[in-house]
N, C-alpha and C. Protein backbone atom coordinates (compact mmCIF):
# COMPACT_ATOMS: atom_id res chain seq x y z
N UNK A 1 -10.01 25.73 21.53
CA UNK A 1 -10.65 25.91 20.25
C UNK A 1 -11.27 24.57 19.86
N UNK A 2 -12.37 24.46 19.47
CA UNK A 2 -13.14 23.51 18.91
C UNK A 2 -13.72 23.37 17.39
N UNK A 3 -13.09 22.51 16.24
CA UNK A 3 -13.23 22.00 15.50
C UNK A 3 -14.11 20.88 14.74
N UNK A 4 -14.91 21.29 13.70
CA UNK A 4 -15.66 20.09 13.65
C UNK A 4 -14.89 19.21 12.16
N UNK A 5 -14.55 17.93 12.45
CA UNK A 5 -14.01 17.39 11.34
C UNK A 5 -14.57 16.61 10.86
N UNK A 6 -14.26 15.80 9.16
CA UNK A 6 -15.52 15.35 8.62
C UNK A 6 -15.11 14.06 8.89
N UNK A 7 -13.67 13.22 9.09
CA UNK A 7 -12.81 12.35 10.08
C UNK A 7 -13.19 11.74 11.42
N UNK A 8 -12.57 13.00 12.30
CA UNK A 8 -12.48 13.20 13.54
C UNK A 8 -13.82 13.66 14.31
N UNK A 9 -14.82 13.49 13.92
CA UNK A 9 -15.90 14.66 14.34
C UNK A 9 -14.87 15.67 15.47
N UNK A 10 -16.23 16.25 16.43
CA UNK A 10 -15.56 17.72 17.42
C UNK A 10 -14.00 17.51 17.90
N UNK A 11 -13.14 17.85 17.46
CA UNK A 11 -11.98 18.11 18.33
C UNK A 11 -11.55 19.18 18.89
N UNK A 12 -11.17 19.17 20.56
CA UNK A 12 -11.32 20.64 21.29
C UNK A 12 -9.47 19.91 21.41
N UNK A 13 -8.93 21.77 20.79
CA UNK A 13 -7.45 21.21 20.57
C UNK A 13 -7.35 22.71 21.53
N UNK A 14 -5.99 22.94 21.88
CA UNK A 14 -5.41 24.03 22.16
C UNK A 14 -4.05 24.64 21.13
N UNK A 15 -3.87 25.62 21.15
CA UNK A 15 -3.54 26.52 20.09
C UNK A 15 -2.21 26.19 20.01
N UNK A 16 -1.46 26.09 21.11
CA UNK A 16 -0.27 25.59 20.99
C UNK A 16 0.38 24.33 20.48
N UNK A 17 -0.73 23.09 20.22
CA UNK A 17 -1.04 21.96 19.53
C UNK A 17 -1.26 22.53 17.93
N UNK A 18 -1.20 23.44 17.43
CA UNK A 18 -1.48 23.57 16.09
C UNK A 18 0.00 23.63 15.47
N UNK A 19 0.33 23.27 14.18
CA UNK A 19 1.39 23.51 13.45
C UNK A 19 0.72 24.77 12.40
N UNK A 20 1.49 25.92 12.32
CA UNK A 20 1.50 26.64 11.31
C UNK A 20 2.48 26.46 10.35
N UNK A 21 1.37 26.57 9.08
CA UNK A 21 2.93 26.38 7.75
C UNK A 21 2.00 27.48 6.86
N UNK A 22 2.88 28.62 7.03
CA UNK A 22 2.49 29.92 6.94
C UNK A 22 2.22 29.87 4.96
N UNK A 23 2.68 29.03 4.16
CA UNK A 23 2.59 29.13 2.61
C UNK A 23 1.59 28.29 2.72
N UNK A 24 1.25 27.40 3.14
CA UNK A 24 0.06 26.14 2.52
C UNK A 24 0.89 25.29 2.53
N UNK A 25 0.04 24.31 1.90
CA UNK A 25 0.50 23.02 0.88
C UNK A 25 0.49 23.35 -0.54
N UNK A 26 1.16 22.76 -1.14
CA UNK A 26 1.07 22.59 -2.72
C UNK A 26 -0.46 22.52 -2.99
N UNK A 27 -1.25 23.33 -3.73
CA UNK A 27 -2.82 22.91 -4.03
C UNK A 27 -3.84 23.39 -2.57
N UNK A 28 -2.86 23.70 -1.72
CA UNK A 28 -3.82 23.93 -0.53
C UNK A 28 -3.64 25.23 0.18
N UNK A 29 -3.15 25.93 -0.45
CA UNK A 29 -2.50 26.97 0.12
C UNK A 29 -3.47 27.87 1.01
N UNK A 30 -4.76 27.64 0.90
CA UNK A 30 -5.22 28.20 2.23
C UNK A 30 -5.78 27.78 3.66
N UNK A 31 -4.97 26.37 3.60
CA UNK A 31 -4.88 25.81 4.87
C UNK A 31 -3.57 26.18 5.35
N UNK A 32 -3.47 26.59 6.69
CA UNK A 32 -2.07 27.27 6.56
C UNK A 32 -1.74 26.59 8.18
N UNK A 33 -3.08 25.93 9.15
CA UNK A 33 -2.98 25.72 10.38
C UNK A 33 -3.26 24.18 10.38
N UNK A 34 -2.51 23.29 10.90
CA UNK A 34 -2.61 21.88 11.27
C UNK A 34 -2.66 21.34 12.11
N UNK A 35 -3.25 19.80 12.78
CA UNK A 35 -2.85 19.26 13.73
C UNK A 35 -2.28 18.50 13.48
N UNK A 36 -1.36 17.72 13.97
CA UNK A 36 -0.54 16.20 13.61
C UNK A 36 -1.05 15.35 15.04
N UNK A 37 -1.84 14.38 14.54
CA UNK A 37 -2.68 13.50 14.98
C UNK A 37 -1.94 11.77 14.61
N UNK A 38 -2.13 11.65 15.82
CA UNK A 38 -1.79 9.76 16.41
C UNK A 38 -2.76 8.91 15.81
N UNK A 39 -2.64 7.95 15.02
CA UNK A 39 -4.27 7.12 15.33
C UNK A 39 -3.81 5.51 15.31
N UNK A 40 -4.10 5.33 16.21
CA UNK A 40 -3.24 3.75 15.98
C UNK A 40 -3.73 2.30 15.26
N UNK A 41 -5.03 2.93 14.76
CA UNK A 41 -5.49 2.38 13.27
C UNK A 41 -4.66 2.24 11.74
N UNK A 42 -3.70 3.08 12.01
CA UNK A 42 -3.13 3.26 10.86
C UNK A 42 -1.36 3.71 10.93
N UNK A 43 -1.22 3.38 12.08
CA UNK A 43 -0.05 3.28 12.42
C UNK A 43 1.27 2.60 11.57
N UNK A 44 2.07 3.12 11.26
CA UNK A 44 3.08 4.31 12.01
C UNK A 44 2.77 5.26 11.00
N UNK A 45 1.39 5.33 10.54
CA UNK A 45 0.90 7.11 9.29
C UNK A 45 0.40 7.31 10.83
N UNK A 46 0.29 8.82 9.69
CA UNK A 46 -0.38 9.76 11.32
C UNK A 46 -1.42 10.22 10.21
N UNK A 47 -2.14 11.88 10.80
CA UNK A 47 -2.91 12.36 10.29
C UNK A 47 -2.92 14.01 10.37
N UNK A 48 -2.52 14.58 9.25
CA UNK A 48 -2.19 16.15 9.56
C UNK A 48 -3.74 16.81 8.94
N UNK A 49 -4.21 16.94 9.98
CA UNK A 49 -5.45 17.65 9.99
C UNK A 49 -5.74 18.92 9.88
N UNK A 50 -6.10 19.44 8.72
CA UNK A 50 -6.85 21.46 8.72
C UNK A 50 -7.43 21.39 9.77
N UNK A 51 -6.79 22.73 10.44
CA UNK A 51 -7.67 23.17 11.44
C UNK A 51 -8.54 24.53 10.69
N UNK A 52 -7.98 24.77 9.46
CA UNK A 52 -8.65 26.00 8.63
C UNK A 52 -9.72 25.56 7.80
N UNK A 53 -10.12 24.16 7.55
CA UNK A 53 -10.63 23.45 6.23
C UNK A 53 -10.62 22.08 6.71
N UNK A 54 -11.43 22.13 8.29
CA UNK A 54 -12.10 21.01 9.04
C UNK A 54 -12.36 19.70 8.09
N UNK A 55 -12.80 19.82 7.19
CA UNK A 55 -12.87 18.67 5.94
C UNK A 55 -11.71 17.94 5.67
N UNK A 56 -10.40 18.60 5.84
CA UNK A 56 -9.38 18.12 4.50
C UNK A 56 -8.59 17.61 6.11
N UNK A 57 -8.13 16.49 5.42
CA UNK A 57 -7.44 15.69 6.07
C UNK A 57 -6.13 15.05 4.92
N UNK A 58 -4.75 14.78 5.62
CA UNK A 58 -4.17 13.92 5.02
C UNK A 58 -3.47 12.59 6.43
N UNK A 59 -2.79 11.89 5.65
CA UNK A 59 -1.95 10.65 6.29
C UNK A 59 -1.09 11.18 5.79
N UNK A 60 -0.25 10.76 6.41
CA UNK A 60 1.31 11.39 6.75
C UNK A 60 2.51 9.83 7.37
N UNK A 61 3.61 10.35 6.68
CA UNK A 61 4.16 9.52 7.16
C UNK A 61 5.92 10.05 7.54
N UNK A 62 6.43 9.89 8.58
CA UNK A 62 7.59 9.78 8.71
C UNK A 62 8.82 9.38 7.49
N UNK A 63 9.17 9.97 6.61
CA UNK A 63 9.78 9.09 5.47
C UNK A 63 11.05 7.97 6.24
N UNK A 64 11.68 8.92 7.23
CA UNK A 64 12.64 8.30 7.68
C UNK A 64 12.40 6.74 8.05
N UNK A 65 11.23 6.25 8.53
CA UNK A 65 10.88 4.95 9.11
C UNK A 65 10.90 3.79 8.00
N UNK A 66 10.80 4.30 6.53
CA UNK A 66 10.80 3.22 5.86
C UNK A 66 12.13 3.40 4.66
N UNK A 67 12.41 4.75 4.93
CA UNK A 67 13.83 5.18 3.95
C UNK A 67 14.90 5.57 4.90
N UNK A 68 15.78 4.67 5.09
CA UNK A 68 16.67 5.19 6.41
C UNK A 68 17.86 6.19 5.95
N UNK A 69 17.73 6.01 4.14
CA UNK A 69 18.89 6.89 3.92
C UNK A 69 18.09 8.78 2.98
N UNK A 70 16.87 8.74 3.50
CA UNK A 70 16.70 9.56 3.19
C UNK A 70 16.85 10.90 3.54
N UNK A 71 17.29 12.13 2.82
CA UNK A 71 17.97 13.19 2.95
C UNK A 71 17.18 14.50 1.80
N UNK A 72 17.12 15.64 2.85
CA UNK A 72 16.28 16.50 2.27
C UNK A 72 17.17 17.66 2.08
N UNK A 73 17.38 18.10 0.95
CA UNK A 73 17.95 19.18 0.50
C UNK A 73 17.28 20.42 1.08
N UNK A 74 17.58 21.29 1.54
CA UNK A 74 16.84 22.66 2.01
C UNK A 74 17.44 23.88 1.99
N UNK A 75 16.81 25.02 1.81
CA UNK A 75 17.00 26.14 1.46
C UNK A 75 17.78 27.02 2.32
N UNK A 76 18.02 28.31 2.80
CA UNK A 76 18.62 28.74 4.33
C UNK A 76 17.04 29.41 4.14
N UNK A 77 16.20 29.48 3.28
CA UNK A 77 15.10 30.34 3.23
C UNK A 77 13.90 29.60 4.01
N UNK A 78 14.07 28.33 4.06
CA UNK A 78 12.84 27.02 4.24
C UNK A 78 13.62 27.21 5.89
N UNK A 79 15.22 27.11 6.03
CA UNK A 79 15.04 27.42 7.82
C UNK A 79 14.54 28.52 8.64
N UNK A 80 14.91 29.25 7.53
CA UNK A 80 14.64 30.37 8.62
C UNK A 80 13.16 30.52 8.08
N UNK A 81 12.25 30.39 7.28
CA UNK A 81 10.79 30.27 7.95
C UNK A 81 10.71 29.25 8.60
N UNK A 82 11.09 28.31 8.99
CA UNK A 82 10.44 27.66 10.42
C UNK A 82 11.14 27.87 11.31
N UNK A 83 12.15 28.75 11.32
CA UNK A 83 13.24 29.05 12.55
C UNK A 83 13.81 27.92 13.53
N UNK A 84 14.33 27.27 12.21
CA UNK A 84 15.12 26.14 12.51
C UNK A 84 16.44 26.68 13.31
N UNK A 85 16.79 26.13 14.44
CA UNK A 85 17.98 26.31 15.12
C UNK A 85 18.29 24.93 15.51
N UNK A 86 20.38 24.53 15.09
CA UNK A 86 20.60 23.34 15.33
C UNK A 86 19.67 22.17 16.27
N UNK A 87 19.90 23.44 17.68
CA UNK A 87 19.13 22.73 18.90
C UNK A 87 17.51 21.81 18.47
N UNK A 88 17.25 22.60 18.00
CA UNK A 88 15.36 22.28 17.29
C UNK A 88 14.98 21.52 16.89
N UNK A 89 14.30 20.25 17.47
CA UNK A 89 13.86 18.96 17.03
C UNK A 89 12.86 19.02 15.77
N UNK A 90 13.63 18.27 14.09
CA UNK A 90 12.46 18.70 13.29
C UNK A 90 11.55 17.43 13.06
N UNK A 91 10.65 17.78 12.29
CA UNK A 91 10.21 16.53 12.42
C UNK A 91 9.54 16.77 10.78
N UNK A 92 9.92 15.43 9.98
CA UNK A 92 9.77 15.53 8.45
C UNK A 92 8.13 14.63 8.36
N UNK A 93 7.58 15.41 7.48
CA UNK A 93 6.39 14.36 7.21
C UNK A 93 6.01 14.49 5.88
N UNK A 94 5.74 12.92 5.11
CA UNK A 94 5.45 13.33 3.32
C UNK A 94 4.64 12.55 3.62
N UNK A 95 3.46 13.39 3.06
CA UNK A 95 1.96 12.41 2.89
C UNK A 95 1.82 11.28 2.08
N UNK A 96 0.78 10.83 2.49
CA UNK A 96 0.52 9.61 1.86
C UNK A 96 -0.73 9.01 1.40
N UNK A 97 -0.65 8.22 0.17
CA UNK A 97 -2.01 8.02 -0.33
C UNK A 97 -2.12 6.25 0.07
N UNK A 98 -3.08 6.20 1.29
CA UNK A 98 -3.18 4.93 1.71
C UNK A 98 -3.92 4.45 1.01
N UNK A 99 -4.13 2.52 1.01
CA UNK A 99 -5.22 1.71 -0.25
C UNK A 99 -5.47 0.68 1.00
N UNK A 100 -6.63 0.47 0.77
CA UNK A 100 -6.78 -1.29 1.50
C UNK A 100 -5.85 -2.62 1.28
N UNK A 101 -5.13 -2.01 -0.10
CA UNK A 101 -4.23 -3.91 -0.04
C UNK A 101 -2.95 -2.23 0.69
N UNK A 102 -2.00 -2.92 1.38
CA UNK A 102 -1.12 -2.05 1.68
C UNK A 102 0.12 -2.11 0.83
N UNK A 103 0.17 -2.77 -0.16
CA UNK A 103 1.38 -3.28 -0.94
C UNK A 103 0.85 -1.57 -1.98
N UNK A 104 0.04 -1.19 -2.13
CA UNK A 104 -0.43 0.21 -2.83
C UNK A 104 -0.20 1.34 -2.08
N UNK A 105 0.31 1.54 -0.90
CA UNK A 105 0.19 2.58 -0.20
C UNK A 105 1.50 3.12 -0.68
N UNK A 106 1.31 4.63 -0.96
CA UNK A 106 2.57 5.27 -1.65
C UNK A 106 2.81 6.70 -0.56
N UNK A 107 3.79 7.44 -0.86
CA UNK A 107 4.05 8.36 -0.21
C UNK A 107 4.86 10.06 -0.56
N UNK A 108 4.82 10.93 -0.82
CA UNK A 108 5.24 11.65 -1.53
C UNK A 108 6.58 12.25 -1.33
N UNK A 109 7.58 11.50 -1.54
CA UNK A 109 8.99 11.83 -0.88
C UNK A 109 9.76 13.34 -1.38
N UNK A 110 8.86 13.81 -2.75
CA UNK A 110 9.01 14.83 -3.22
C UNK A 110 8.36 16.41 -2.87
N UNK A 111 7.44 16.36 -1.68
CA UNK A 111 7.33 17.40 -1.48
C UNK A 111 7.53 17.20 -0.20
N UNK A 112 7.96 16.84 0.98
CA UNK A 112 7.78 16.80 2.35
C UNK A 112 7.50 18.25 3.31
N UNK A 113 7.02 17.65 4.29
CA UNK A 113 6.44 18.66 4.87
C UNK A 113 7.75 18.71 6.12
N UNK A 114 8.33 19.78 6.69
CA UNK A 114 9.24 20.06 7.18
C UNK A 114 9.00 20.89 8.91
N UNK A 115 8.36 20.83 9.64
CA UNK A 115 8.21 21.49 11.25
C UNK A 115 9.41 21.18 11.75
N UNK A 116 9.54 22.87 12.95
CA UNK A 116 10.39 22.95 13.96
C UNK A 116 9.46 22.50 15.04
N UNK A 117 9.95 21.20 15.35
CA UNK A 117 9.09 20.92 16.73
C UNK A 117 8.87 21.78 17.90
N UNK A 118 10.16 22.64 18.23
CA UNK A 118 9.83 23.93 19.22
C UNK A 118 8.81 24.77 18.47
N UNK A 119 9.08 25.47 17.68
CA UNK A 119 8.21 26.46 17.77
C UNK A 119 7.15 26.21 17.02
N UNK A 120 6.78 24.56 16.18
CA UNK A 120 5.61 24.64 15.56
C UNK A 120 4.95 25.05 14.36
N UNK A 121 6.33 25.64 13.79
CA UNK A 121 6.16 25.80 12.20
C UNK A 121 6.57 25.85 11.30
N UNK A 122 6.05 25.10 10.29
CA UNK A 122 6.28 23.82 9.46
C UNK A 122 6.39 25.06 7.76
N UNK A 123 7.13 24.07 6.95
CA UNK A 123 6.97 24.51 5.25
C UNK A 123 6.44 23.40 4.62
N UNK A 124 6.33 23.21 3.37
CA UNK A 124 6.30 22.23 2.99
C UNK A 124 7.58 22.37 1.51
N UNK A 125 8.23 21.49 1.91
CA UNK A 125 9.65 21.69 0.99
C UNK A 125 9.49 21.29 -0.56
N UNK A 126 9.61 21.87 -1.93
CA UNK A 126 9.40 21.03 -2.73
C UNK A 126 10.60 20.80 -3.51
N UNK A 127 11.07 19.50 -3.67
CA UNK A 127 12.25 18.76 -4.36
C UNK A 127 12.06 18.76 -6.07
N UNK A 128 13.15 18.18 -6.25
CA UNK A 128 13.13 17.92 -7.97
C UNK A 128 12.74 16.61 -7.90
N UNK A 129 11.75 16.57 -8.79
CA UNK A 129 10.99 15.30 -8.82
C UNK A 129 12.03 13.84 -9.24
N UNK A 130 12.89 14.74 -10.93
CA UNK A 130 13.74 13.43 -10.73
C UNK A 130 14.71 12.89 -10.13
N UNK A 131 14.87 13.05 -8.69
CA UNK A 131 15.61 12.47 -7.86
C UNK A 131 14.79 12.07 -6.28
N UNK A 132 13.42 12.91 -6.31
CA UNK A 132 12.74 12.20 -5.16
C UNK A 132 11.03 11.70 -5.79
N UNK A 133 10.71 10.94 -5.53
CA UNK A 133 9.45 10.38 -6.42
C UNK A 133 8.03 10.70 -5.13
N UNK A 134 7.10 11.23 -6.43
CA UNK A 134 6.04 11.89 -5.62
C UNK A 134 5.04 10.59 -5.28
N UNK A 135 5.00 9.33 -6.01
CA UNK A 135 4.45 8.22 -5.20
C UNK A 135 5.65 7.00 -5.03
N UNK A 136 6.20 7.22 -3.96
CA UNK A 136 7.13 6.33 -3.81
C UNK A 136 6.13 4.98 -2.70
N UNK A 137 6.57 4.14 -3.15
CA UNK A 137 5.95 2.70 -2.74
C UNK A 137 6.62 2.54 -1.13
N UNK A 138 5.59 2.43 -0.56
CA UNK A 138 6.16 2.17 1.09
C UNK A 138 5.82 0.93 1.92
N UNK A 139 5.22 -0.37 0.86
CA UNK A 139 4.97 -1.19 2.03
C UNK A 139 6.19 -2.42 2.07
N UNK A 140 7.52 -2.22 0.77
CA UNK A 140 8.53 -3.28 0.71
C UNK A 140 9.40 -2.50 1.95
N UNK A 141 9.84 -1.60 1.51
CA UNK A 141 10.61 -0.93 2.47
C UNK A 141 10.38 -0.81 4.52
N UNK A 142 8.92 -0.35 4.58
CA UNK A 142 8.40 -0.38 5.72
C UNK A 142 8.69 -1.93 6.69
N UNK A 143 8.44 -2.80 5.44
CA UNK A 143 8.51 -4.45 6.36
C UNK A 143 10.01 -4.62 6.36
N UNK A 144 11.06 -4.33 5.54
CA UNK A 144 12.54 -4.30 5.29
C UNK A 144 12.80 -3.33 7.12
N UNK A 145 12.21 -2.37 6.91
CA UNK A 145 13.14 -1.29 8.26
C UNK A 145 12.43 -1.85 9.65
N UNK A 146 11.39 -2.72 9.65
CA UNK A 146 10.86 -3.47 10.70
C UNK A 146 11.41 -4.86 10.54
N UNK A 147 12.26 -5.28 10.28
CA UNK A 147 12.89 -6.56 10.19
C UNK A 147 14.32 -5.94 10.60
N UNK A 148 14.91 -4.82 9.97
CA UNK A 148 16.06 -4.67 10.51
C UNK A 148 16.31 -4.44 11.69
N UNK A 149 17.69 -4.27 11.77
CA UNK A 149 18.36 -3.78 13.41
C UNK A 149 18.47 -2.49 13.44
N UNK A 150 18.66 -1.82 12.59
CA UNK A 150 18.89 -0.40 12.58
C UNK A 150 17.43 0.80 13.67
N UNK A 151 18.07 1.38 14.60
CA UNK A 151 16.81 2.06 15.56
C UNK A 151 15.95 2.86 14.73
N UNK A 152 14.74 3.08 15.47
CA UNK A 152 13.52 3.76 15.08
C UNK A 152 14.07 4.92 14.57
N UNK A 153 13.90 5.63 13.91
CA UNK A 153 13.90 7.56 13.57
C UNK A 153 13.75 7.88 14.26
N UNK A 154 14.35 8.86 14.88
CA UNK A 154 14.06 10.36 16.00
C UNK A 154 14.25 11.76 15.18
N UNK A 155 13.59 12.34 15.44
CA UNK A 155 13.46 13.83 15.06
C UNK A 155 14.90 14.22 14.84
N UNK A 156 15.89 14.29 15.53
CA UNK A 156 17.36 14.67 15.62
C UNK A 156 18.48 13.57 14.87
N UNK A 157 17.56 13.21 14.33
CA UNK A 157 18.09 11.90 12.98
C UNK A 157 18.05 12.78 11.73
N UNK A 158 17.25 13.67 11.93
CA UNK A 158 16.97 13.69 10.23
C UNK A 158 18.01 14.64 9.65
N UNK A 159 18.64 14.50 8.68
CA UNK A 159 19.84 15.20 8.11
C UNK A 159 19.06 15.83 7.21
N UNK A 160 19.47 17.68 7.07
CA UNK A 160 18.95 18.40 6.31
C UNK A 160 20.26 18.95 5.55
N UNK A 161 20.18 18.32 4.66
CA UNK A 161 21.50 19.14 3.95
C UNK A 161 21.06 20.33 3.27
N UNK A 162 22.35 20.79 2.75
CA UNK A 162 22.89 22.17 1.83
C UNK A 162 21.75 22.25 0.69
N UNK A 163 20.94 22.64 -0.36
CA UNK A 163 20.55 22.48 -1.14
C UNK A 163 21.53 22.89 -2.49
């Protein structure tokens, strides 16, 4: 399948490379198909790309990499639409609103976006704001978890508790 993006110009992806998150986003709800894109311009954000709404692009970020104690409350309703099974590598992503000074770059720890890496499809979870903040500041923390000793995030790191 071939995509024209307003980003990325043509990208020829294959179908199994897409994340479905069958509700939307908050505000976007009729993008429902994504890519999660590498760019090492802007590294360690990524880029979760409409494949429905070629235009809309976000940055994305791993929360775990700059919040090591972060923990996402979840539904049994949010697993079983992405058909989360223990085994199932997830992989958390809360967007982000990047700036040229990077001391501004924030991240939305309050709605995160939630994929079963097997099967590819994602929710987007939404929290109570007053306990997770929808622009949380990521460039003190980011240089703090790259100075520490503590290892990188892996998918099978991320603790999904009870809600």
């Amino acid at each position: 399948m071939i995509i024209k993006t307003r980003l990325f110009g043509e990208l020829d992806l294959q179908e199994e490379e897409v994340v479905d998150i069958p509700g939307g986003l908050l505000g976007f709800e009729g993008s429902t198909r994504f890519l999660i894109m590498d760019d090492e311009g802007i590294a360690p954000f990524r880029w979760l790309q409409s494949v429905d709404t070629p235009e809309l692009a976000f940055a994305a970020i791993n929360p775990l990499l700059f919040r090591h104690d972060y923990r996402i409350p979840v539904t049994r309703e949010l697993l079983s639409l992405i058909g989360h099974e223990p085994e199932h590598d997830v992989l958390i992503l809360a967007i982000a609103v990047l700036s040229r000074d990077p001391r501004h770059i924030t991240a939305n720890l309050a709605g995160p976006i939630v994929v079963n890496a097997q099967t590819m499809t994602g929710a987007q979870a939404i929290l109570d704001t007053r306990r997770f903040d929808t622009r949380a500041p990521v460039y003190d923390d980011l240089m703090a978890a790259a100075k520490s000793e503590a290892p990188a995030a892996r998918p099978k790191d991320v603790l999904l508790v009870p809600a």
